[in-house]
C-alpha atoms as a PDB file:
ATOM      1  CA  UNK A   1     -19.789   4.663  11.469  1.00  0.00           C
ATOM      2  CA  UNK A   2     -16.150   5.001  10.966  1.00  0.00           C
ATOM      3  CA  UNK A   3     -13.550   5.393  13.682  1.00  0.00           C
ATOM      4  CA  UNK A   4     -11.294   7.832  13.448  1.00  0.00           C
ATOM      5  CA  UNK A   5      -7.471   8.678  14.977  1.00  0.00           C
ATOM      6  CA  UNK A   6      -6.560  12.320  14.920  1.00  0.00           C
ATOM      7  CA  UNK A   7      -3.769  13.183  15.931  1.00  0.00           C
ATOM      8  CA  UNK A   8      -3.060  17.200  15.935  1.00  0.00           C
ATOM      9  CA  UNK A   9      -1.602  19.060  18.902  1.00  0.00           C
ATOM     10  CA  UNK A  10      -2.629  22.575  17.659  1.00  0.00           C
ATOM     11  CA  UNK A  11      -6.344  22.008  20.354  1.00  0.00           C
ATOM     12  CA  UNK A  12      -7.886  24.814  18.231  1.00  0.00           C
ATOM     13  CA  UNK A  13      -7.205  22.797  14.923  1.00  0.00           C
ATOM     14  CA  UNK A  14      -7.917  19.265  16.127  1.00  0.00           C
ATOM     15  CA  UNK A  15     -11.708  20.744  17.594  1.00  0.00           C
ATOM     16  CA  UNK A  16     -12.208  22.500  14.261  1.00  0.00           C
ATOM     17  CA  UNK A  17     -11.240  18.875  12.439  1.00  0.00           C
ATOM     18  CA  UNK A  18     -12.687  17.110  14.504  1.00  0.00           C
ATOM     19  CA  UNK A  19     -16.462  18.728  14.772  1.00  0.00           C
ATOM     20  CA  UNK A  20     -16.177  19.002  10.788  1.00  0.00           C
ATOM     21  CA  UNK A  21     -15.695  15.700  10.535  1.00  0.00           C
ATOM     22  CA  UNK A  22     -18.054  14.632  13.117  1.00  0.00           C
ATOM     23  CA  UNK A  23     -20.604  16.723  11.428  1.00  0.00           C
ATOM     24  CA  UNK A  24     -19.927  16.821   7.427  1.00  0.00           C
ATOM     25  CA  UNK A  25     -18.736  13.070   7.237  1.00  0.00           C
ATOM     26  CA  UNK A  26     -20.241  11.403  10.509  1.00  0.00           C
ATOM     27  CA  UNK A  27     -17.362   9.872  11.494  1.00  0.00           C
ATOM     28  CA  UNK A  28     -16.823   8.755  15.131  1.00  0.00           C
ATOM     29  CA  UNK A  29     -13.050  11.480  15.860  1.00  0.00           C
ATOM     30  CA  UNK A  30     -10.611  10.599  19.045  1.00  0.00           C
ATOM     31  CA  UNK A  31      -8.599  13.503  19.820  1.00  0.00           C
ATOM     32  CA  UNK A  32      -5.291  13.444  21.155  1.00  0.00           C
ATOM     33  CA  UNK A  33      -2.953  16.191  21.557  1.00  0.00           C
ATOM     34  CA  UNK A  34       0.482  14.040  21.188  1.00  0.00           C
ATOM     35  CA  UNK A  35       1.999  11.129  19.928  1.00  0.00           C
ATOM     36  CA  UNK A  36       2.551   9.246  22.932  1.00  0.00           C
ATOM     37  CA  UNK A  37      -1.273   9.350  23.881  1.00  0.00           C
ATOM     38  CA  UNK A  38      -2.005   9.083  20.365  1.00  0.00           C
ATOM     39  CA  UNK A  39      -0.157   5.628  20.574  1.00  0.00           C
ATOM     40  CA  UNK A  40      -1.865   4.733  24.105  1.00  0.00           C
ATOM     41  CA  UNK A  41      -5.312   4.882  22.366  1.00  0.00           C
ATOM     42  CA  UNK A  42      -4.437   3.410  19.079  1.00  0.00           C
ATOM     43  CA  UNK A  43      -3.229   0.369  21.161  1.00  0.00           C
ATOM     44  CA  UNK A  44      -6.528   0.440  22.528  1.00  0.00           C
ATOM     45  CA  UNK A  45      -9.323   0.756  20.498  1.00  0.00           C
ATOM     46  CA  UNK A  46      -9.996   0.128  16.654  1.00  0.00           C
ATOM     47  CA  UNK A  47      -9.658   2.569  14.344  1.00  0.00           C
ATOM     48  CA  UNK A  48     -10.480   2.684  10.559  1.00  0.00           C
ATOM     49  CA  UNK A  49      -7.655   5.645   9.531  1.00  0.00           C
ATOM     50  CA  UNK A  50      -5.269   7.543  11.252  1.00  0.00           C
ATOM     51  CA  UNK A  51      -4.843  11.440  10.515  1.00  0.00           C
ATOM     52  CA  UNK A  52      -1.398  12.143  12.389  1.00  0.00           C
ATOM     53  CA  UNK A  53       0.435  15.756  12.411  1.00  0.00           C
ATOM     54  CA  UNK A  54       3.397  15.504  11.587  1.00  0.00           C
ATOM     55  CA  UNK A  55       5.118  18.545  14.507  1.00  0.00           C
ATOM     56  CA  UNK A  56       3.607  17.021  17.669  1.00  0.00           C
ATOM     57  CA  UNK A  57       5.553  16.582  21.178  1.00  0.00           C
ATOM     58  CA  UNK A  58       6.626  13.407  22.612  1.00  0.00           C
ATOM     59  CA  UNK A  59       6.462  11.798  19.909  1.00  0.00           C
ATOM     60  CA  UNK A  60       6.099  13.081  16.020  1.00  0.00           C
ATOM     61  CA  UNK A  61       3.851  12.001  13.414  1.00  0.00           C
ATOM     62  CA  UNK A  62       6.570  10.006  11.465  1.00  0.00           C
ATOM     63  CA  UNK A  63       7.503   8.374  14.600  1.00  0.00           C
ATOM     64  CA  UNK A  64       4.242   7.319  15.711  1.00  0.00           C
ATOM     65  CA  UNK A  65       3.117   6.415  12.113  1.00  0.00           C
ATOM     66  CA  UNK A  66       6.331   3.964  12.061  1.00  0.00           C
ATOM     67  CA  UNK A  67       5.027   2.660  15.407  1.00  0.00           C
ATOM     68  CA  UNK A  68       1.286   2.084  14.060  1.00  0.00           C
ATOM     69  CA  UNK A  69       2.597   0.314  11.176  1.00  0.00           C
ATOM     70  CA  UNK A  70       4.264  -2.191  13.382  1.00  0.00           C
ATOM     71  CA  UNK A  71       0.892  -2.655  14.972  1.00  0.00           C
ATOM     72  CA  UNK A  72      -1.278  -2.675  11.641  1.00  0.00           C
ATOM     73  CA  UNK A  73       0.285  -2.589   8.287  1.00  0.00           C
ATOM     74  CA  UNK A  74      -3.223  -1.929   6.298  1.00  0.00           C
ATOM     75  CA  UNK A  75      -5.027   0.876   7.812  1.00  0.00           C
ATOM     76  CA  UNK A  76      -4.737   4.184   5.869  1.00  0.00           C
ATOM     77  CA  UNK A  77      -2.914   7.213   7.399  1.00  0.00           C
ATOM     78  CA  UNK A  78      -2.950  10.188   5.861  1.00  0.00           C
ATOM     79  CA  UNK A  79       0.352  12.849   7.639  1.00  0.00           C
ATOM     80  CA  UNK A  80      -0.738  16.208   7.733  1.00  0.00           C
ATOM     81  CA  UNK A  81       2.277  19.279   8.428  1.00  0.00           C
ATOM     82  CA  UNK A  82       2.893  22.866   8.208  1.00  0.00           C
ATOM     83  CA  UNK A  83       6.284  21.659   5.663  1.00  0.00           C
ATOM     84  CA  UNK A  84       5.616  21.239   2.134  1.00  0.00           C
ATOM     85  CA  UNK A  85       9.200  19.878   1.111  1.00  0.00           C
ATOM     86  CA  UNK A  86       9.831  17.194  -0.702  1.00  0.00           C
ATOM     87  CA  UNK A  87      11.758  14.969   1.666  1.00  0.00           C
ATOM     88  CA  UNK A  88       8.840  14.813   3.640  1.00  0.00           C
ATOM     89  CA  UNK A  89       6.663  13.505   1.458  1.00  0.00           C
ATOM     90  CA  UNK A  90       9.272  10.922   0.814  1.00  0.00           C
ATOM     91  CA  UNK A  91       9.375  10.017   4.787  1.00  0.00           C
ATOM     92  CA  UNK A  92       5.885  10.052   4.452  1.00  0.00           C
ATOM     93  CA  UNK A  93       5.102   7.304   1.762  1.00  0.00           C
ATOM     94  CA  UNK A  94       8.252   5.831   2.720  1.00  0.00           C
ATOM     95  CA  UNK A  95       6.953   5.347   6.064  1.00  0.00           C
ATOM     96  CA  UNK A  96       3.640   3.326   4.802  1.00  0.00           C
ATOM     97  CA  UNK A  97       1.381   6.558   5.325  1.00  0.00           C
ATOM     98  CA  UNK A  98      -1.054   6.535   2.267  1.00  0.00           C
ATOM     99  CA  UNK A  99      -1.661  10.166   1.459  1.00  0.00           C
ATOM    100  CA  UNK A 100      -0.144  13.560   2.687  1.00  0.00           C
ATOM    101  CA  UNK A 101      -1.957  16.953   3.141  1.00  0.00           C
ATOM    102  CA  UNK A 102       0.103  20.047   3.601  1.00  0.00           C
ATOM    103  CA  UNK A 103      -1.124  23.015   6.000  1.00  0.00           C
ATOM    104  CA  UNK A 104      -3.203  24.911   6.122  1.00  0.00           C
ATOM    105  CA  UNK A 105      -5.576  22.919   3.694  1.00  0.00           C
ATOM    106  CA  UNK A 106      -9.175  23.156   3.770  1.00  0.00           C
ATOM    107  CA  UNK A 107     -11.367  20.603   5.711  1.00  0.00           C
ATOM    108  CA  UNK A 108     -13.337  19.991   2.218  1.00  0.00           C
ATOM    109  CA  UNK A 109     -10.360  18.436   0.841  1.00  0.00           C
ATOM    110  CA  UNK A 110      -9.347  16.359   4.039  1.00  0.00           C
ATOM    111  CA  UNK A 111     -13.057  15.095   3.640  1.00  0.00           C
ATOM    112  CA  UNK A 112     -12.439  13.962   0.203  1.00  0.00           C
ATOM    113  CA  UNK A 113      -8.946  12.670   0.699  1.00  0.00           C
ATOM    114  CA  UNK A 114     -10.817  10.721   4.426  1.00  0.00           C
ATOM    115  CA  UNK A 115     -13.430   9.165   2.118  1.00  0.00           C
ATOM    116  CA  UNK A 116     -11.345   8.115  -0.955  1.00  0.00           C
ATOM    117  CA  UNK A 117      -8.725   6.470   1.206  1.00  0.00           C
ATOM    118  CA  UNK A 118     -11.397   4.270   3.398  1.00  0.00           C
ATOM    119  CA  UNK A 119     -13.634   3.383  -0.288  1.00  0.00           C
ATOM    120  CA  UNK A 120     -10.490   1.575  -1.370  1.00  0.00           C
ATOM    121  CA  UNK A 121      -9.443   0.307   2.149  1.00  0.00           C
ATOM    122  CA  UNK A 122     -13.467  -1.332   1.930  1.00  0.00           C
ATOM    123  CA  UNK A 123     -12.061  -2.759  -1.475  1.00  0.00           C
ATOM    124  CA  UNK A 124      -8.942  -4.301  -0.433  1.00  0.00           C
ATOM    125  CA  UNK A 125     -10.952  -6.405   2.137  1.00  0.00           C
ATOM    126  CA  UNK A 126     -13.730  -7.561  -0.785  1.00  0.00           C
ATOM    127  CA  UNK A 127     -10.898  -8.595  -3.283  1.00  0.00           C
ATOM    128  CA  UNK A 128     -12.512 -10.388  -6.187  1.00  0.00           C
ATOM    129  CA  UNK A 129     -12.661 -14.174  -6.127  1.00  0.00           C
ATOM    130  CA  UNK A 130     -10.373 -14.601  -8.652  1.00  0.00           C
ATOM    131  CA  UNK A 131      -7.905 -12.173  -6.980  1.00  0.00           C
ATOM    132  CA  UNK A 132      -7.431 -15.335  -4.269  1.00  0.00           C
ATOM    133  CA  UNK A 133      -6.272 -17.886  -6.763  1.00  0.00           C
ATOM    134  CA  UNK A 134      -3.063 -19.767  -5.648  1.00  0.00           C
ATOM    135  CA  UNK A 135      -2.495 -22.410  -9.377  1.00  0.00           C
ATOM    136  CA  UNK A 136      -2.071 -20.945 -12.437  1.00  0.00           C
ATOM    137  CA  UNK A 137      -1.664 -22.503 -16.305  1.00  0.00           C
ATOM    138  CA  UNK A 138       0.907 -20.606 -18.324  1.00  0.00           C
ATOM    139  CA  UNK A 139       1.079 -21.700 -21.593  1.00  0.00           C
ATOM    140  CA  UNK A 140       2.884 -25.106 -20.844  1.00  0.00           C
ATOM    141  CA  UNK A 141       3.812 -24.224 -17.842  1.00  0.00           C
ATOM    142  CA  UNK A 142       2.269 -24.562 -14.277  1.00  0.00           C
ATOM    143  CA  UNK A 143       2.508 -22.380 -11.611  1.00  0.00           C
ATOM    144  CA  UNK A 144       1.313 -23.343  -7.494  1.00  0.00           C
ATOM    145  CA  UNK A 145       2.280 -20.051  -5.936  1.00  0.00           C
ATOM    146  CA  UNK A 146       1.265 -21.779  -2.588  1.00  0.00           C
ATOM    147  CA  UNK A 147       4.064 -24.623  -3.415  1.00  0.00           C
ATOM    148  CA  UNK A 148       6.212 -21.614  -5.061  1.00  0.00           C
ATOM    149  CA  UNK A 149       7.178 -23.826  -7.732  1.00  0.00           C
ATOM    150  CA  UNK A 150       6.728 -23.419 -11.637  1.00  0.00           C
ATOM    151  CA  UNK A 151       6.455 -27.063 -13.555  1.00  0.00           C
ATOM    152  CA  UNK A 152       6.330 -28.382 -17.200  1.00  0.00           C
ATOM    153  CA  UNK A 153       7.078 -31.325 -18.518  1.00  0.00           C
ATOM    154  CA  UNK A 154       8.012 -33.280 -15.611  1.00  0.00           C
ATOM    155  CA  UNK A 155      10.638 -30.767 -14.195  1.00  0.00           C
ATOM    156  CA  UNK A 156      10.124 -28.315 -11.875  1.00  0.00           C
ATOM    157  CA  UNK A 157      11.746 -24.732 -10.955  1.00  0.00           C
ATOM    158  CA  UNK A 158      11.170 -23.310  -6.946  1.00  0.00           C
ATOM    159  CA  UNK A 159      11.013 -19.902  -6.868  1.00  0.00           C
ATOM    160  CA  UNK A 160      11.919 -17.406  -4.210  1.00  0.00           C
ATOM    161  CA  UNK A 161       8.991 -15.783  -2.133  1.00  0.00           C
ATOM    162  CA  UNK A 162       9.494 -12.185  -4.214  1.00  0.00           C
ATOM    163  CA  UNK A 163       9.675 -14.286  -7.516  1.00  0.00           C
ATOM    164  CA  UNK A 164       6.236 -16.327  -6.154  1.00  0.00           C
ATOM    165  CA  UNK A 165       4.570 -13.312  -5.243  1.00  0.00           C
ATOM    166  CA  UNK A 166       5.714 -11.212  -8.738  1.00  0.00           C
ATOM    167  CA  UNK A 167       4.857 -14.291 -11.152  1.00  0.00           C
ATOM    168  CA  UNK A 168       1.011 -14.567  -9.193  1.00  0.00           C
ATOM    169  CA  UNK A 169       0.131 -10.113  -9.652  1.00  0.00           C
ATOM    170  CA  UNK A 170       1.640 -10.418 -13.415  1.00  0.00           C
ATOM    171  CA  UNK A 171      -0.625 -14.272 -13.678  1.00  0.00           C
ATOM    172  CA  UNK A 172      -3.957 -12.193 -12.431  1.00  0.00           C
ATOM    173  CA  UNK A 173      -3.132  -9.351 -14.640  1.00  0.00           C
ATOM    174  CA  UNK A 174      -2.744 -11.747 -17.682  1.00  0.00           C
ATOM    175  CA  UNK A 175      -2.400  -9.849 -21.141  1.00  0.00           C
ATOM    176  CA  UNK A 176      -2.855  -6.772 -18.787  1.00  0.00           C
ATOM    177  CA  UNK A 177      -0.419  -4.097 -17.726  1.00  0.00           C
ATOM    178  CA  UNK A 178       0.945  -4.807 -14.484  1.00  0.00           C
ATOM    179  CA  UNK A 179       1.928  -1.152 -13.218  1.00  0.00           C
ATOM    180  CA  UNK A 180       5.738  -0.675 -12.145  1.00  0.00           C
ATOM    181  CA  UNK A 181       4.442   1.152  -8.989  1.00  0.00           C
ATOM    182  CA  UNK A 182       1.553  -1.648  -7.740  1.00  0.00           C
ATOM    183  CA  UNK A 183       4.328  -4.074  -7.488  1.00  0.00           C
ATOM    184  CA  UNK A 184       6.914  -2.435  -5.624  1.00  0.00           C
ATOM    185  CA  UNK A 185       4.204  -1.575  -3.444  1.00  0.00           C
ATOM    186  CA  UNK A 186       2.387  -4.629  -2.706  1.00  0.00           C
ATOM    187  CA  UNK A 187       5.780  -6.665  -2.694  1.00  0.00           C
ATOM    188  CA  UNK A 188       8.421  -4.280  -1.590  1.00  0.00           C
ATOM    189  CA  UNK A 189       5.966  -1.790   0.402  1.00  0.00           C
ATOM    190  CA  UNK A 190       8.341   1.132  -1.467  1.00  0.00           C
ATOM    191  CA  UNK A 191       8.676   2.336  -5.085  1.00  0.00           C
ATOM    192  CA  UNK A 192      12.040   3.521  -4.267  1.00  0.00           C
ATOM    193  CA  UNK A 193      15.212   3.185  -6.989  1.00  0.00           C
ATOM    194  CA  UNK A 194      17.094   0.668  -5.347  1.00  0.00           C
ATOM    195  CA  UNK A 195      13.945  -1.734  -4.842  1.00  0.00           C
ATOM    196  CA  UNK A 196      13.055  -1.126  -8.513  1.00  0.00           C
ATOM    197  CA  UNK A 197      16.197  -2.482  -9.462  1.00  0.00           C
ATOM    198  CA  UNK A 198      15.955  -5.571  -7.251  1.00  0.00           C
ATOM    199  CA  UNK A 199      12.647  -6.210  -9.402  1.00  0.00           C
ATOM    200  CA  UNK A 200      14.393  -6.112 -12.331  1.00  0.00           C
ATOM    201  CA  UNK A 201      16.487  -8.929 -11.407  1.00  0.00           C
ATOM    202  CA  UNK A 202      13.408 -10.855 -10.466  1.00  0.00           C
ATOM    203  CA  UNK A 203      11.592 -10.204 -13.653  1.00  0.00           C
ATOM    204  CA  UNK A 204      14.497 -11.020 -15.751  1.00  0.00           C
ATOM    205  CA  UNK A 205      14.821 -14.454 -13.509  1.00  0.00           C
ATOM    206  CA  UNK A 206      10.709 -15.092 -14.409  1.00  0.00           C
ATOM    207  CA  UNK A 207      11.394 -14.480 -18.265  1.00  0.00           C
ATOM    208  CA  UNK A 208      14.339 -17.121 -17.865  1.00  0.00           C
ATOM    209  CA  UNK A 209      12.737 -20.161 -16.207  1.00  0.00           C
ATOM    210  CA  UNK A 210       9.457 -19.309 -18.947  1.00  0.00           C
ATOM    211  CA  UNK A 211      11.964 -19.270 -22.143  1.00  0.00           C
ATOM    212  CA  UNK A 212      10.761 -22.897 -22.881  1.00  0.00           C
ATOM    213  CA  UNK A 213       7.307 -21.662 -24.110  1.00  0.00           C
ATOM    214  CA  UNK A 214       7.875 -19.545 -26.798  1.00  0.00           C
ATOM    215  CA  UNK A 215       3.993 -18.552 -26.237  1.00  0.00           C
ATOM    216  CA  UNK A 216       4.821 -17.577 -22.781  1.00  0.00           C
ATOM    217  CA  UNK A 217       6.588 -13.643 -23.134  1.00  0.00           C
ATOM    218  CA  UNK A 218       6.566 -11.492 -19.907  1.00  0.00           C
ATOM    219  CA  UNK A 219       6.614  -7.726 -21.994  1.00  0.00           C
ATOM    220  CA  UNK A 220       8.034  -4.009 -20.918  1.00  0.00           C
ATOM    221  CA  UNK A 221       5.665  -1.471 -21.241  1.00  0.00           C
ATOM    222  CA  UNK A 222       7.183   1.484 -21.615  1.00  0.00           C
ATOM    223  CA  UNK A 223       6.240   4.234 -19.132  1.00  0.00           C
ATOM    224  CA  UNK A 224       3.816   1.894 -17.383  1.00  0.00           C
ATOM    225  CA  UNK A 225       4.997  -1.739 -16.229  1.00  0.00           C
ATOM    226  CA  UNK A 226       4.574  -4.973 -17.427  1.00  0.00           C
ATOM    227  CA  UNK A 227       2.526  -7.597 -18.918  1.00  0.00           C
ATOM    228  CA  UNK A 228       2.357 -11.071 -19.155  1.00  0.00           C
ATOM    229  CA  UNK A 229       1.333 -12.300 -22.975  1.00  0.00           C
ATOM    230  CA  UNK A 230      -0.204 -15.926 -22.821  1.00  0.00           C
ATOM    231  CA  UNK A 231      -1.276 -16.548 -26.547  1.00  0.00           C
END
């Protein structure tokens, strides 16, 4: 049975939420009524996904999100608030929260959104085996992302950590499309502008120190990512 955090300090809301949930998806709910207590019991139990308002006293939703995150960077939270602008939902991804519900929404939805986020949180922890590999051969080329160093020929080219860890997600996605938004948000945690442009520089470093192998081509796709050709 799932744990959950809910965090709502609206008591008629969070009983509603919480016997639906308890009920429909027979998940295990804690309760708390503000952010500070909210933090109190995160710190001391386990949890499996946080549902945090976003209005709450003492401490608000983004706050105590931020501080969660410090505590455990992989476990979903969803931010739920009476706002629907914009900005918010910018705070709200920006802030590692992984989905965002606006009031008033129907407990149906939250159910779906609870169950979606905590299928793929069950996935990231059951990666593939081939999703672990650390040595790569590109073309002529060969890459130990352990080592961070690309070789060929007898020379040898260390990368940076960002480079290491961009090279190995385009390597497993080999003659795939590697999306824009997975990287900058398994690398850089954000898809903002600014960190998009940092990965440009990276990729455009990659595509330099694999110009030797003229079978080796690291590809835009337009409107989608990239893609490393190997052929």
């Amino acid at each position: 049975m799932s744990k959950i955090l809910l965090a709502e300090d609206d008591p008629n809301l969070g009983d509603i939420l919480k016997e639906y949930l308890e009920l429909k998806g027979k998940f295990q709910v804690t309760l708390c009524t503000d952010g500070e207590e909210a933090l109190r019991v995160f710190n001391r139990e386990q949890f499996d996904l946080c549902i945090l308002d976003v209005m709450m006293p003492k401490k608000d939703g983004f706050t105590l999100g931020k501080d969660i995150r410090k505590v455990n960077d992989t476990i979903p939270i969803i931010f739920a608030t009476a706002k629907g602008m914009m900005e918010d939902k910018t705070i709200a991804f920006g802030l590692g929260g992984d989905d965002y519900i606006t009031k008033p929404f129907r407990v149906e939805e939250l159910l779906l959104r609870i169950n979606a986020l905590l299928k793929r949180s069950v996935n990231k922890e059951q990666p593939e085996p081939e999703e672990t590999a650390t040595t790569f051969e590109i073309g002529e080329y060969f890459f130990d992302y352990m080592s961070q160093v690309i070789k060929r020929k007898g020379e040898q080219q260390k990368l940076s950590t960002k480079e290491a860890e961009l090279l190995r997600m385009l390597c497993l996605k080999k003659n795939d499309v590697l999306t824009r938004e997975e990287a900058l948000l398994k690398i850089w945690h954000d898809d903002n502008y600014f960190n998009g442009r940092s990965m440009d520089v990276f990729l455009s470093k990659l595509r330099k120190y694999l110009k030797e192998d003229p079978n080796v081509e690291i590809v835009n796709v337009h409107g989608k990512g990239y893609k490393l050709l190997i052929s």
